[in-house]
N, C-alpha and C. Protein backbone atom coordinates (compact mmCIF):
# COMPACT_ATOMS: atom_id res chain seq x y z
N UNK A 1 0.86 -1.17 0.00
CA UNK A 1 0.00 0.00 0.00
C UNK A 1 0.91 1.23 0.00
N UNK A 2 0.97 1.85 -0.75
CA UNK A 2 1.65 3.72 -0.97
C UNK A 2 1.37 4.30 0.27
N UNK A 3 2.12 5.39 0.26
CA UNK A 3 2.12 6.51 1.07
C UNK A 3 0.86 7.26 1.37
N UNK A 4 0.37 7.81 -0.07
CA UNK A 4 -0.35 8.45 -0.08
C UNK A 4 -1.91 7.83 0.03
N UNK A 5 -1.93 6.96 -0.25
CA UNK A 5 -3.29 5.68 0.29
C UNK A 5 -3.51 5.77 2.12
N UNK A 6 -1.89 5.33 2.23
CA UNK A 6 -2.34 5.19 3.87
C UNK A 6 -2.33 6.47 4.52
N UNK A 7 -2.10 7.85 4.23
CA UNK A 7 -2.46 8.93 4.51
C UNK A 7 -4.02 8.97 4.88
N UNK A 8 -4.52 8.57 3.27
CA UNK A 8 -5.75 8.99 2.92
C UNK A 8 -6.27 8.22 3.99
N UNK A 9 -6.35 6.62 4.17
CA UNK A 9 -6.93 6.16 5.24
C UNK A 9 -6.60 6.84 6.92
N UNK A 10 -5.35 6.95 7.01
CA UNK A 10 -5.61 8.11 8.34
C UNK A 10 -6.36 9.04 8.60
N UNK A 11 -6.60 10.01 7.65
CA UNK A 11 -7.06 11.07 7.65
C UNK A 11 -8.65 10.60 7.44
N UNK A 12 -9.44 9.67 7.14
CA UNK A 12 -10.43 8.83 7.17
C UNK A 12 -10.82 8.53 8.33
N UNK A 13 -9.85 7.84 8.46
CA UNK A 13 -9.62 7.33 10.45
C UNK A 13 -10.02 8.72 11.89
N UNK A 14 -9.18 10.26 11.28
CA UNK A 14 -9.67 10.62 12.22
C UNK A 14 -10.87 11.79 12.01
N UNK A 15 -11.04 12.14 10.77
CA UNK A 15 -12.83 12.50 10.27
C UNK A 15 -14.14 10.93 10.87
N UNK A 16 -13.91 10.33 11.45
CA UNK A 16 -14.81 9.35 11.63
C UNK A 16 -15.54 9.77 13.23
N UNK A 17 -14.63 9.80 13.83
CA UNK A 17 -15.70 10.51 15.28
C UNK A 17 -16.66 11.70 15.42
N UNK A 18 -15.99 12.57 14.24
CA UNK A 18 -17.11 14.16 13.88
C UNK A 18 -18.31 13.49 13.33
N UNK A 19 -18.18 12.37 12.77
CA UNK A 19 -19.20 12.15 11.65
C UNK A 19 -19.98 11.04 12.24
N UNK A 20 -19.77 10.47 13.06
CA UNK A 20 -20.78 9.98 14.22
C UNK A 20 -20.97 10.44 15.22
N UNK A 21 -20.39 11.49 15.92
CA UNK A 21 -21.01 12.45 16.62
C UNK A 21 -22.55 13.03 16.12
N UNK A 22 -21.88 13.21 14.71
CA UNK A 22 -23.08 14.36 14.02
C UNK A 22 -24.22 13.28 13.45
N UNK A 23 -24.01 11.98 12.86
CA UNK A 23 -25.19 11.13 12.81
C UNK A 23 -26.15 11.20 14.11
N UNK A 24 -25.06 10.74 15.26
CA UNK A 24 -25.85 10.77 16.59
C UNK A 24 -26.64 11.81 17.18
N UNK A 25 -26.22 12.80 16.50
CA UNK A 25 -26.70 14.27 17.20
C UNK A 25 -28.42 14.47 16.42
N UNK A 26 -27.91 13.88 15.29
CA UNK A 26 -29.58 13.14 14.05
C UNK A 26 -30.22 12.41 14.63
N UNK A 27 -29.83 11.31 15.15
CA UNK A 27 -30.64 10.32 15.70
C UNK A 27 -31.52 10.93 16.78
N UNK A 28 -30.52 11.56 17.87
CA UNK A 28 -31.45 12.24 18.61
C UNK A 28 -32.42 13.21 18.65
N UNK A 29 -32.39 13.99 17.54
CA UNK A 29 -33.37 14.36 16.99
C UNK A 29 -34.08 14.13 16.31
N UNK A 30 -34.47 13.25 15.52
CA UNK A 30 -35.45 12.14 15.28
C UNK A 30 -35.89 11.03 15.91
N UNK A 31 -35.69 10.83 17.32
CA UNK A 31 -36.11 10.23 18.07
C UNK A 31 -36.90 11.17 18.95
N UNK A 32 -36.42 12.22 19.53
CA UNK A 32 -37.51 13.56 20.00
C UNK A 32 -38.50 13.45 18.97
N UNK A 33 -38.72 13.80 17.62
CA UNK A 33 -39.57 13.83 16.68
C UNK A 33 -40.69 12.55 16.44
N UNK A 34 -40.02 11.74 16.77
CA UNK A 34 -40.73 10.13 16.99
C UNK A 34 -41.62 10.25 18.15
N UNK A 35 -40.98 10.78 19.17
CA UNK A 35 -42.26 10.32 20.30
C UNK A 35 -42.91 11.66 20.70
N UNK A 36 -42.70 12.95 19.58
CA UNK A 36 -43.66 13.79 19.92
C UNK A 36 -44.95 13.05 19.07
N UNK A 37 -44.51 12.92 17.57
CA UNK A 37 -45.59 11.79 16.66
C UNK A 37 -45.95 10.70 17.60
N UNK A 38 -45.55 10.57 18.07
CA UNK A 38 -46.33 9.26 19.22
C UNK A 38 -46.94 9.55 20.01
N UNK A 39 -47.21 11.11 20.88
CA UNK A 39 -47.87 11.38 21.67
C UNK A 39 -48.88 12.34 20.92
N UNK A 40 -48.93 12.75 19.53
CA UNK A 40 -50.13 13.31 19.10
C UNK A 40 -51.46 12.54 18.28
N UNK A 41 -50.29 11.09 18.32
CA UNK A 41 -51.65 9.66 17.75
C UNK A 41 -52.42 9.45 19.01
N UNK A 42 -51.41 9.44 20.05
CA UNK A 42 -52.38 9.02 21.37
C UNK A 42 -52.80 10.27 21.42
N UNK A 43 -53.04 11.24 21.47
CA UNK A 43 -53.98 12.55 21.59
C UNK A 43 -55.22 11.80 20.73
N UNK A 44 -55.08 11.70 19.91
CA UNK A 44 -56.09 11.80 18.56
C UNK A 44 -56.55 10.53 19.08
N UNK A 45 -56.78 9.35 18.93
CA UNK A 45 -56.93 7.92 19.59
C UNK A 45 -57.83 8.39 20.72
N UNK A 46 -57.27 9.37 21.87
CA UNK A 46 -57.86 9.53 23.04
C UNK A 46 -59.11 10.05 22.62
N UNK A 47 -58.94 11.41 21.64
CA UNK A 47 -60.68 12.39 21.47
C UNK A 47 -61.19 11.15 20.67
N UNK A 48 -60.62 10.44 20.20
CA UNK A 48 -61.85 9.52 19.32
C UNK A 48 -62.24 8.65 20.51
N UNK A 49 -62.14 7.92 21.66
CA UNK A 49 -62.22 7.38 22.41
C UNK A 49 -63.34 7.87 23.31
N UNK A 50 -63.14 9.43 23.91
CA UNK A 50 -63.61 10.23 24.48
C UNK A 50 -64.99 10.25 23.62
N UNK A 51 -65.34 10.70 22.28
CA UNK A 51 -66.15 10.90 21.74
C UNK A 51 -67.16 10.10 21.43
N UNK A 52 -66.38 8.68 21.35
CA UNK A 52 -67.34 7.22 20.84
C UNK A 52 -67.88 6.78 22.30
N UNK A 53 -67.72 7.31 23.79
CA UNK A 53 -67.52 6.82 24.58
C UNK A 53 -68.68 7.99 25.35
N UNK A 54 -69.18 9.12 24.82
CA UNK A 54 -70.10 10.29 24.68
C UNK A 54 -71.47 10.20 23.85
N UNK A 55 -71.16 9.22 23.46
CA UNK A 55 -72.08 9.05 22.06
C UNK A 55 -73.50 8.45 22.69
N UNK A 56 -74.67 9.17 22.47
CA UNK A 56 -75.62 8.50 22.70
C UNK A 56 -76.77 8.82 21.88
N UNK A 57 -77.67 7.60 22.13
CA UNK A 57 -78.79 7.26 20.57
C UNK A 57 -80.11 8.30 20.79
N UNK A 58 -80.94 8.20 20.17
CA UNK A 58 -82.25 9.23 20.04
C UNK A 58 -82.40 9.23 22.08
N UNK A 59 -82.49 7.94 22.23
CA UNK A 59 -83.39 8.07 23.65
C UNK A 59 -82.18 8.30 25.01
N UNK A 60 -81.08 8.65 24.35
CA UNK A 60 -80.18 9.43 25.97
C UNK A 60 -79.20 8.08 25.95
N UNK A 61 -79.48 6.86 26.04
CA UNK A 61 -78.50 5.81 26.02
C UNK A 61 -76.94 5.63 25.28
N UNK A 62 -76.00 5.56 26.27
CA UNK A 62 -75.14 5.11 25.73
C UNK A 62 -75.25 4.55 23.85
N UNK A 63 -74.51 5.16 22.92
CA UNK A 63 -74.68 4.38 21.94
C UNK A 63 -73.69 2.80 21.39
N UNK A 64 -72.84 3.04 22.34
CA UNK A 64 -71.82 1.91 22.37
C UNK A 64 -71.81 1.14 23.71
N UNK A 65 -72.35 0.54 24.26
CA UNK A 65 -73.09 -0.18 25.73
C UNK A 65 -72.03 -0.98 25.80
N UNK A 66 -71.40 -1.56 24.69
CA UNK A 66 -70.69 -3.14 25.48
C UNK A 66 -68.82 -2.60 24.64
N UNK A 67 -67.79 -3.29 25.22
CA UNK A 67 -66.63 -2.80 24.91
C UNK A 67 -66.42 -3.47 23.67
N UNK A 68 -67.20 -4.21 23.24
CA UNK A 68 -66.70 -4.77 21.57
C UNK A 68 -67.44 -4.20 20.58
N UNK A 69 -68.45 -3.35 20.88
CA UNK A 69 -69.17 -2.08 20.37
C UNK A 69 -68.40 -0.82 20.17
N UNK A 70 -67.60 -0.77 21.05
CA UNK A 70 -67.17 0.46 21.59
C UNK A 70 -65.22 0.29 20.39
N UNK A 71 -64.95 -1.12 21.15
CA UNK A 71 -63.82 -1.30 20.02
C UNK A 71 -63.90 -1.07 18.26
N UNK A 72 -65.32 -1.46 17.71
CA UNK A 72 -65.69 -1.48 16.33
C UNK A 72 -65.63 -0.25 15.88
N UNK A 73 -66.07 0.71 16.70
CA UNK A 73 -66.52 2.34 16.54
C UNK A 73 -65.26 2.51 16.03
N UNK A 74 -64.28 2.42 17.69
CA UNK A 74 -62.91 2.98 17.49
C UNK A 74 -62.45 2.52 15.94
N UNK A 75 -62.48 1.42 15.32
CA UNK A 75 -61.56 1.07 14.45
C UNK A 75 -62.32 1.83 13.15
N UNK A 76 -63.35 1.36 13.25
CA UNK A 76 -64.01 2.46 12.12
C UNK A 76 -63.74 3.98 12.20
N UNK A 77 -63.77 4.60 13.07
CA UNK A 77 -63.70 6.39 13.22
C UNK A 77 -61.94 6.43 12.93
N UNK A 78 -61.44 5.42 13.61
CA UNK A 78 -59.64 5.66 13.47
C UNK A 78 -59.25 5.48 12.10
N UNK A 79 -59.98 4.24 11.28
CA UNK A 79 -59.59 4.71 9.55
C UNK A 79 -60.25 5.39 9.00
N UNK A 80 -60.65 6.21 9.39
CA UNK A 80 -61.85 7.56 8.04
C UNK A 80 -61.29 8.64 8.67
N UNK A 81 -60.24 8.86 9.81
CA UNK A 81 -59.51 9.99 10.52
C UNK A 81 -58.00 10.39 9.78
N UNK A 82 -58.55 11.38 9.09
CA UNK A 82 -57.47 11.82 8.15
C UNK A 82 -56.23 12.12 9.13
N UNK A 83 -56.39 13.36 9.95
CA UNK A 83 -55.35 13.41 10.98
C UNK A 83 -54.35 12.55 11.20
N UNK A 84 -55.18 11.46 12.05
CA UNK A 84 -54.43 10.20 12.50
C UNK A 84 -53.75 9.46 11.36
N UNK A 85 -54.60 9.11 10.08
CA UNK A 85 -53.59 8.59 9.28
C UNK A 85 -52.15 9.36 8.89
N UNK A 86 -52.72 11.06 8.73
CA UNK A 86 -51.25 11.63 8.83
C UNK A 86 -50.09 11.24 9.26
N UNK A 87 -50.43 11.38 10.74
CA UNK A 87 -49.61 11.25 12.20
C UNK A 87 -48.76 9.85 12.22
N UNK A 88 -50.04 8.87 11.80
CA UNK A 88 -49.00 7.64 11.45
C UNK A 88 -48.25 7.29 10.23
N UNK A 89 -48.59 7.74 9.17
CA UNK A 89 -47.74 8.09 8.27
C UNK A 89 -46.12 8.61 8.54
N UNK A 90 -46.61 9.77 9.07
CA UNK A 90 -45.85 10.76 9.72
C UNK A 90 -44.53 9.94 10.51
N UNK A 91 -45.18 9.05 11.45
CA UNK A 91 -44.25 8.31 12.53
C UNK A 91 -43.55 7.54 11.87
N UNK A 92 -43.97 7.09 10.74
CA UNK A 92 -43.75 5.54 10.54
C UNK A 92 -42.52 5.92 9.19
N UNK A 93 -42.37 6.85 8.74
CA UNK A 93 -41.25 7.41 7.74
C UNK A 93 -40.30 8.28 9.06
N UNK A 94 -40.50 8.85 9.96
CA UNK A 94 -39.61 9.15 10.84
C UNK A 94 -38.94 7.59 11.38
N UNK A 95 -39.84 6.52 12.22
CA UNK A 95 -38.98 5.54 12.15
C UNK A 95 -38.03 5.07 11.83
N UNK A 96 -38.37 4.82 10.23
CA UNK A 96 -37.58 4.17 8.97
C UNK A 96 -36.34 4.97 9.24
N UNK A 97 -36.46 6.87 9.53
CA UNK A 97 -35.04 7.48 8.94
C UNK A 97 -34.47 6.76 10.58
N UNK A 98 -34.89 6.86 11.40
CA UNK A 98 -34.29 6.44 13.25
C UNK A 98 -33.47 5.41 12.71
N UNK A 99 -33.96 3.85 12.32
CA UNK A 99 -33.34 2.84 11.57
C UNK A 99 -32.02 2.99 10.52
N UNK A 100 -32.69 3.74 9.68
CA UNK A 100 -31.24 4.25 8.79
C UNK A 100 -29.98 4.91 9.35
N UNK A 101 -30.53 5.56 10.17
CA UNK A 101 -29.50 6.81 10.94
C UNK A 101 -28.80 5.79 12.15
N UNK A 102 -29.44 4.38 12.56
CA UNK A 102 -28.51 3.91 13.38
C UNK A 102 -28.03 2.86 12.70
N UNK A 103 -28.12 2.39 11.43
CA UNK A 103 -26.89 1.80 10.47
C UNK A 103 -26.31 2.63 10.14
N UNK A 104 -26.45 3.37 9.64
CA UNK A 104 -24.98 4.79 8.99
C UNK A 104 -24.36 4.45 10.60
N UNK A 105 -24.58 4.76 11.83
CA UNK A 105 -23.67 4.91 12.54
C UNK A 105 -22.77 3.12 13.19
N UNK A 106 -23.45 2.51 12.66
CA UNK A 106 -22.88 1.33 12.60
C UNK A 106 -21.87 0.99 11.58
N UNK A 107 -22.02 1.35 10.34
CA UNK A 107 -20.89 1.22 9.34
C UNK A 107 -20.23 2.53 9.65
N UNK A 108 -20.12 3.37 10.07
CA UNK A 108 -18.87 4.16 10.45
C UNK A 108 -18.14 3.59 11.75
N UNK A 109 -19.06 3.21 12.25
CA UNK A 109 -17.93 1.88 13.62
C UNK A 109 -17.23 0.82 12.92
N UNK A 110 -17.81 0.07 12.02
CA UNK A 110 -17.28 -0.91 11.32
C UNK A 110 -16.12 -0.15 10.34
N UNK A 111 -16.52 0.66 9.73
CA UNK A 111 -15.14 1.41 9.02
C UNK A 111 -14.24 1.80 9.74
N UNK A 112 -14.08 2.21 11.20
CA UNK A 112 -13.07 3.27 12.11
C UNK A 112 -12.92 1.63 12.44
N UNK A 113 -13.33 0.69 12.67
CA UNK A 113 -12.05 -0.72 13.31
C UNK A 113 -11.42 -1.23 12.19
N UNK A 114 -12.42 -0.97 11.01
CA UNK A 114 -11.12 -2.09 9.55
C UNK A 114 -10.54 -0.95 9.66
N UNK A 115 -10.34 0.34 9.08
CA UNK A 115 -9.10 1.08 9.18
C UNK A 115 -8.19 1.08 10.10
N UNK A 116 -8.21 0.96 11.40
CA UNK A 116 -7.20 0.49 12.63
C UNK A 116 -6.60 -0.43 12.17
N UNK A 117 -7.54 -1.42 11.75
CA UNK A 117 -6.78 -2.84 11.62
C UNK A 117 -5.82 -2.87 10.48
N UNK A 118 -6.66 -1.71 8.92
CA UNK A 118 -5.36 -2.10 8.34
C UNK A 118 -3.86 -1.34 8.82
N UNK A 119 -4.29 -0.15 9.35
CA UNK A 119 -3.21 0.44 9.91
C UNK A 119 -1.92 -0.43 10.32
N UNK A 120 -3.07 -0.83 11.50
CA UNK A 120 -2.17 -1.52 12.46
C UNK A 120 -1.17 -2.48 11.63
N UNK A 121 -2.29 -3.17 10.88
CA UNK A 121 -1.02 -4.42 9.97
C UNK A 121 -0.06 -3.60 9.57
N UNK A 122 -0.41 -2.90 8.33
CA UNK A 122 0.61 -2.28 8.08
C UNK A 122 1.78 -1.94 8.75
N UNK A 123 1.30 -1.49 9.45
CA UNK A 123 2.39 -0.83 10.49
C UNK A 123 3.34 -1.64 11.58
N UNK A 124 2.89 -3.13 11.47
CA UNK A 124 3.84 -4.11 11.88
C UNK A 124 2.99 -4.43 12.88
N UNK A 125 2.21 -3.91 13.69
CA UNK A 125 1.56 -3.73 14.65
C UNK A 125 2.47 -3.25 16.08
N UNK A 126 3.10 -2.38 15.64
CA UNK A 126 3.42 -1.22 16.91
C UNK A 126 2.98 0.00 17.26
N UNK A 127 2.97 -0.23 18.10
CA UNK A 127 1.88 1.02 18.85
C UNK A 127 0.61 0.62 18.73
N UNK A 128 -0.55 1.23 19.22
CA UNK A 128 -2.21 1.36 19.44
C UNK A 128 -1.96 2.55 18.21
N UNK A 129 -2.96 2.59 17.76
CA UNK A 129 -3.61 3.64 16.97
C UNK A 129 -5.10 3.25 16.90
């Protein structure tokens, strides 16, 4: 391996901690973003809950009396709820990037140990680097 190769991999080697710092600094902010989207489905879930759970027929009665009444409502009002489909939309492509953003920071761990390692060979294996 040349000179100028194993430069390039040094200088690889020590740009690698900025650049998982700064993935990580992503992650954590799309994980804040994740469970604010997670606490505005349960908002929305709750008023539909609240509402199906309010509901009563011509004569004053409860319109949902038994909890598998009350479950059917929910599932019906929760898919015709544009909002909510947003929100989970919403969550569920924030997820995906949470997932991506903690492989990128996995193959920059896996890249910062093969570069050590070839170092190290190279280098006879003296010293830590």
């Amino acid at each position: 391996m040349d000179k100028e190769r194993l430069e390039s991999l040094a200088n690889r080697l020590l740009e690698i901690p900025a650049k998982v710092v700064e993935a990580q600094l992503e992650l954590l902010s799309l994980t804040e973003t994740s469970q604010s989207q997670s606490e505005k489905i349960t908002q929305i879930e709750s008023v539909i809950k609240a509402e199906i759970g309010a509901t009563v027929d011509g004569a004053g009665k409860k319109a949902y009396s038994n909890a598998e009444a009350r479950d059917a409502a929910f599932v019906e009002k929760t898919a015709d709820n544009y909002e909510l489909i947003v929100a989970k939309t919403d969550l569920a492509k924030t997820q995906r990037s949470v997932q991506e953003k903690r492989i990128k920071i996995e193959a920059l761990g896996n890249e910062q140990r093969n570069i050590r390692s070839v170092l190290y060979f190279i280098g006879g294996g003296e010293g830590a680097i």
